[in-house]
Protein backbone atom coordinates (compact mmCIF):
# COMPACT_ATOMS: atom_id res chain seq x y z
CA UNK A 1 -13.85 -3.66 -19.55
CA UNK A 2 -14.14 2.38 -18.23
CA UNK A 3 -16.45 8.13 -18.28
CA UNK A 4 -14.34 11.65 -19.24
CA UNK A 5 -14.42 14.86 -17.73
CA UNK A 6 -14.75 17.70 -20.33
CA UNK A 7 -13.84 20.64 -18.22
CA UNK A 8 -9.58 20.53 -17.86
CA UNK A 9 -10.07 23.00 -14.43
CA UNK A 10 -11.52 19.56 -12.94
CA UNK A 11 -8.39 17.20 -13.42
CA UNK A 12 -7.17 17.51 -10.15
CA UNK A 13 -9.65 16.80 -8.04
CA UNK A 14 -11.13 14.15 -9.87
CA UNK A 15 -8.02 11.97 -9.82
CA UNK A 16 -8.83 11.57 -6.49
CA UNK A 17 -12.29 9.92 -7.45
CA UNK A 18 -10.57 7.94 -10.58
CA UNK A 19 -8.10 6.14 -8.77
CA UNK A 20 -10.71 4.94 -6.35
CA UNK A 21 -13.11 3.95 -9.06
CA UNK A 22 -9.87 2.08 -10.78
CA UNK A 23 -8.95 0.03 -7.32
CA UNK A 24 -12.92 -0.95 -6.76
CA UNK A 25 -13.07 -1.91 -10.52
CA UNK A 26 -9.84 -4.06 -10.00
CA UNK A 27 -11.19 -5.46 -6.73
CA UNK A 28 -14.44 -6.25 -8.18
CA UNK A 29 -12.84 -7.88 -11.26
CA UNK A 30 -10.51 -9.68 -9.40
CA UNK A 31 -13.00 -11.32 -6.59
CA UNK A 32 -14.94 -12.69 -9.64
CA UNK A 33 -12.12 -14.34 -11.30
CA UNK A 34 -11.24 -15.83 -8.32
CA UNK A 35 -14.75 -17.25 -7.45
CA UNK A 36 -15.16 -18.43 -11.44
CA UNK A 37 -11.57 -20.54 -10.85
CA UNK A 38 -13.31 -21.82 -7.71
CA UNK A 39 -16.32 -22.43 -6.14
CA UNK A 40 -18.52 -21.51 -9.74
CA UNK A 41 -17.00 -23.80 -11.94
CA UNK A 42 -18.80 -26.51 -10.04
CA UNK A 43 -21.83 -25.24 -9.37
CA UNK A 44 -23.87 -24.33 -12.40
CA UNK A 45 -26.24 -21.94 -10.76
CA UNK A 46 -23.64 -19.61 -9.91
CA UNK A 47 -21.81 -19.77 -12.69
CA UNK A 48 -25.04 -18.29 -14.42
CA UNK A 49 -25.75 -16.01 -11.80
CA UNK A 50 -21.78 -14.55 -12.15
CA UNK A 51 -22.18 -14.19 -15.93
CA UNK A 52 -25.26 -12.31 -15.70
CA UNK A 53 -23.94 -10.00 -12.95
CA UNK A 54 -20.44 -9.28 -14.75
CA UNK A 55 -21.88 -6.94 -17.61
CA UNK A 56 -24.49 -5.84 -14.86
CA UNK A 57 -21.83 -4.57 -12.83
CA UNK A 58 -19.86 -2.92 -15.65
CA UNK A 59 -23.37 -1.13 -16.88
CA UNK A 60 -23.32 0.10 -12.89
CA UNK A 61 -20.08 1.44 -12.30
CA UNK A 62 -20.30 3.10 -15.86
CA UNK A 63 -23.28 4.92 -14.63
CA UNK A 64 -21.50 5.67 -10.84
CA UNK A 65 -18.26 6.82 -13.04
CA UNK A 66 -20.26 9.03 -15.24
CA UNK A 67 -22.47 10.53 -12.70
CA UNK A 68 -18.94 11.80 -10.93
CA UNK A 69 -18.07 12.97 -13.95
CA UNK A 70 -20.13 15.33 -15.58
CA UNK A 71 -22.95 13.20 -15.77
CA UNK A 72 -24.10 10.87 -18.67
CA UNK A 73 -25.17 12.89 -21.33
CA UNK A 74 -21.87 14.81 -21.08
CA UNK A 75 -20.13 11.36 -21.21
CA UNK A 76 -21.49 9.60 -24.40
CA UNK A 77 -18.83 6.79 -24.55
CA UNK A 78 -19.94 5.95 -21.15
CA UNK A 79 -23.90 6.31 -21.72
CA UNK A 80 -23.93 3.86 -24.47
CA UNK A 81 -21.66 1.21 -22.61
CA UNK A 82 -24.42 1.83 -19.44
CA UNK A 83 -26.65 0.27 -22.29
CA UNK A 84 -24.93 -2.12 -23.97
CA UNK A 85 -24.07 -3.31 -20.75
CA UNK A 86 -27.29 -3.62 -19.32
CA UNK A 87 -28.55 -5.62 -22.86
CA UNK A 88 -25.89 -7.89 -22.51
CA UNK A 89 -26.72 -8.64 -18.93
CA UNK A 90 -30.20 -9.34 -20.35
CA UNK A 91 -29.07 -11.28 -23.49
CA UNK A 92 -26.96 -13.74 -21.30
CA UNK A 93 -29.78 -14.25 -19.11
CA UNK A 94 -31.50 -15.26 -22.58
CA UNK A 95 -28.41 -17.49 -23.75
CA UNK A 96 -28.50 -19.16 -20.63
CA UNK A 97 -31.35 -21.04 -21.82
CA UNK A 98 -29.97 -22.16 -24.69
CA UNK A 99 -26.39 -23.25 -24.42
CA UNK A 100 -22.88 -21.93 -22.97
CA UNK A 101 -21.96 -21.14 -26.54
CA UNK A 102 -24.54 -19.17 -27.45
CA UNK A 103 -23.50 -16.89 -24.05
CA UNK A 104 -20.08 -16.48 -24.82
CA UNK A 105 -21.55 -15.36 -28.45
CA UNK A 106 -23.09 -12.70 -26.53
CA UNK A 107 -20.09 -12.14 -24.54
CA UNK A 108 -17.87 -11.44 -27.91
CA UNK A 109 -20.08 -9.14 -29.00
CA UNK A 110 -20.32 -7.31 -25.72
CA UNK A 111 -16.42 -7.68 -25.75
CA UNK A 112 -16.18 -5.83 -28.85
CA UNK A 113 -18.68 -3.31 -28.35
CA UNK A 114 -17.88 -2.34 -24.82
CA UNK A 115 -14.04 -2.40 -25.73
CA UNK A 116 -14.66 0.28 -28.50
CA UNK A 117 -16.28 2.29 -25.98
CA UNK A 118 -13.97 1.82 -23.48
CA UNK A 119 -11.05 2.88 -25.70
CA UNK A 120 -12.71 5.94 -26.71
CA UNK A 121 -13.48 7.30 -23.35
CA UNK A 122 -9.79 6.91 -22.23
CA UNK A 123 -8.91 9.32 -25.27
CA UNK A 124 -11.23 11.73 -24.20
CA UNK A 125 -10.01 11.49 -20.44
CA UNK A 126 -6.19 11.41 -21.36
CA UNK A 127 -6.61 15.07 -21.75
CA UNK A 128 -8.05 15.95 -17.93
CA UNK A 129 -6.60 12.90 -16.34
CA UNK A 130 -3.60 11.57 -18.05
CA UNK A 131 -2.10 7.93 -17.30
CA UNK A 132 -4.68 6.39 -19.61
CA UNK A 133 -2.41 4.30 -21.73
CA UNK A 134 -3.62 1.39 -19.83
CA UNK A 135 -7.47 1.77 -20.42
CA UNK A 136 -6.84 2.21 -24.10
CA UNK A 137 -4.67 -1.04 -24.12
CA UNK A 138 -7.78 -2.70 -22.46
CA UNK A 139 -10.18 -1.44 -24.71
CA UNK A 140 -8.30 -2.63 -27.62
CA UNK A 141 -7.58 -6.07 -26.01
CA UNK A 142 -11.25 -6.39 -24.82
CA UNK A 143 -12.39 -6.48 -28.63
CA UNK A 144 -9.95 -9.01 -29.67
CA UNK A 145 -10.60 -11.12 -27.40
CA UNK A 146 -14.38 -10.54 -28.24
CA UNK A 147 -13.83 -11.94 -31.75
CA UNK A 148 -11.80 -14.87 -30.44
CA UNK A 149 -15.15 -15.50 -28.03
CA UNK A 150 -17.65 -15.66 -31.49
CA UNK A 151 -15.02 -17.52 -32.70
CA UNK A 152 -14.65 -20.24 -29.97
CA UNK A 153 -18.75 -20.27 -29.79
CA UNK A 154 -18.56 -21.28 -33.02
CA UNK A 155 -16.34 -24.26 -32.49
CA UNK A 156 -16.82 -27.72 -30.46
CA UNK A 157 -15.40 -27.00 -27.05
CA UNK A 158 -16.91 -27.38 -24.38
CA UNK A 159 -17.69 -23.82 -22.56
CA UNK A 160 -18.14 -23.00 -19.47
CA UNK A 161 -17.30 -19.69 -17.09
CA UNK A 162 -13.79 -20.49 -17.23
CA UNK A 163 -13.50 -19.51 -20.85
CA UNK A 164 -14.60 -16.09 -19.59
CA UNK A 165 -12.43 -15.50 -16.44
CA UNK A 166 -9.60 -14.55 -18.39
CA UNK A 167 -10.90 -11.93 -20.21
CA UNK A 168 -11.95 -10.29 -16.95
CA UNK A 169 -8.56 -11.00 -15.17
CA UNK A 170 -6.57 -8.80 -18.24
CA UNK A 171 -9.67 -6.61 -17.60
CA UNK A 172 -8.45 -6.57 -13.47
CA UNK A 173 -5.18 -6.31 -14.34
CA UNK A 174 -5.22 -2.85 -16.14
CA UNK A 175 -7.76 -1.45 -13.25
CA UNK A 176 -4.95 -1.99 -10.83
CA UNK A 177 -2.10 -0.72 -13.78
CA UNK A 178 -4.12 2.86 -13.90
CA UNK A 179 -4.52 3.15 -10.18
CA UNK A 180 -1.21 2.71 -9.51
CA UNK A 181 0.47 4.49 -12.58
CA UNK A 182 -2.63 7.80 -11.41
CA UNK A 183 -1.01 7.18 -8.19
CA UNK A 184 2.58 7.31 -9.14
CA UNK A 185 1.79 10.26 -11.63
CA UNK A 186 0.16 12.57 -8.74
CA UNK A 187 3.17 11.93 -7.01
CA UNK A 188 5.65 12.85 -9.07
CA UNK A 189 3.25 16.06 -9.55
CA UNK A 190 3.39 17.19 -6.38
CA UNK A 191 6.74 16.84 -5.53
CA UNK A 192 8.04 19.68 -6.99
CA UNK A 193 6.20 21.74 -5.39
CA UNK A 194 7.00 19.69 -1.80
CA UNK A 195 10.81 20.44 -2.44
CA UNK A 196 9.95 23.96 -3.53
């Protein structure tokens, strides 16, 4: 399921950018849950379309995130998720051919992998950005729930892009958490120096 700024002096005015990024990551999340509980669990082509696009979209805002930021090669974490992203989106469009379980092998991995990287670039940015307790919790979740995914490839069940709306929704749900708590936190920052 999100780059780091290295130079503390930049904090506040890239809160600004992070909580945007954060609501459009939640919005984006959340509109493709809602259309994989919907319209693309009966219709096949979109379902396969939607998987494809998910990691696509996470390799995109990555790279949008990190170019705010500093940039990818100052943002590591986030470079590598760009790629693993991007071979996921690839790989699915692969497993696609074969079978739903063989995508949602791909999707474990990616769930791992991505998770990892996701955790360690909300380390990095708790230092300029704070409030990134969520993220972390995210990036921990997402690789769980990437080893239940090779798990349940692995079994009989039958699989389809319903299996895989969950995992984003959690992934929705702590966009919208860091928004608002980066919201709540600026707040509280600047009220201080409002009653002052």
């Amino acid at each position: 399921m999100p780059g780091q700024i290295n130079d503390q002096s930049r904090a506040p005015s890239s809160n600004g950018w992070l909580k945007s990024y954060y609501y459009l990551r939640f919005a984006v999340s959340a509109a493709w849950v809602a259309a994989a509980f919907t319209v693309a669990k009966s219709s096949p082509p979109l379902a396969a379309a939607m998987l494809v696009a998910y990691p696509a979209w996470d390799a995109l805002a990555n790279y949008i995130d990190a170019r705010r930021t500093g940039g990818l090669s100052r943002n590591k974490s986030q470079l590598l998720n760009f790629v693993v992203s991007i071979v996921t989106a690839i790989a699915i469009a692969i497993a696609l051919g074969h079978s739903m379980n063989a995508v949602l092998s791909v999707y474990g991995v990616w769930a791992v992998v991505s998770g990892v990287l996701q955790l360690l670039t909300a380390v990095r940015r708790w230092k300029t950005n704070g409030a990134q307790w969520a993220m972390i919790l995210s990036g921990a979740q997402s690789a769980l729930a990437g080893v239940f995914f090779v798990k349940m490839a692995g079994g009989t069940e039958i699989i389809g892009i319903t299996n895989v709306a969950p995992y984003a929704a959690f992934g929705a749900f702590y966009f919208l958490v860091s928004a608002l708590w980066l919201s709540v936190s600026d707040v509280l920052r600047k009220s201080p120096r409002v009653a002052s």
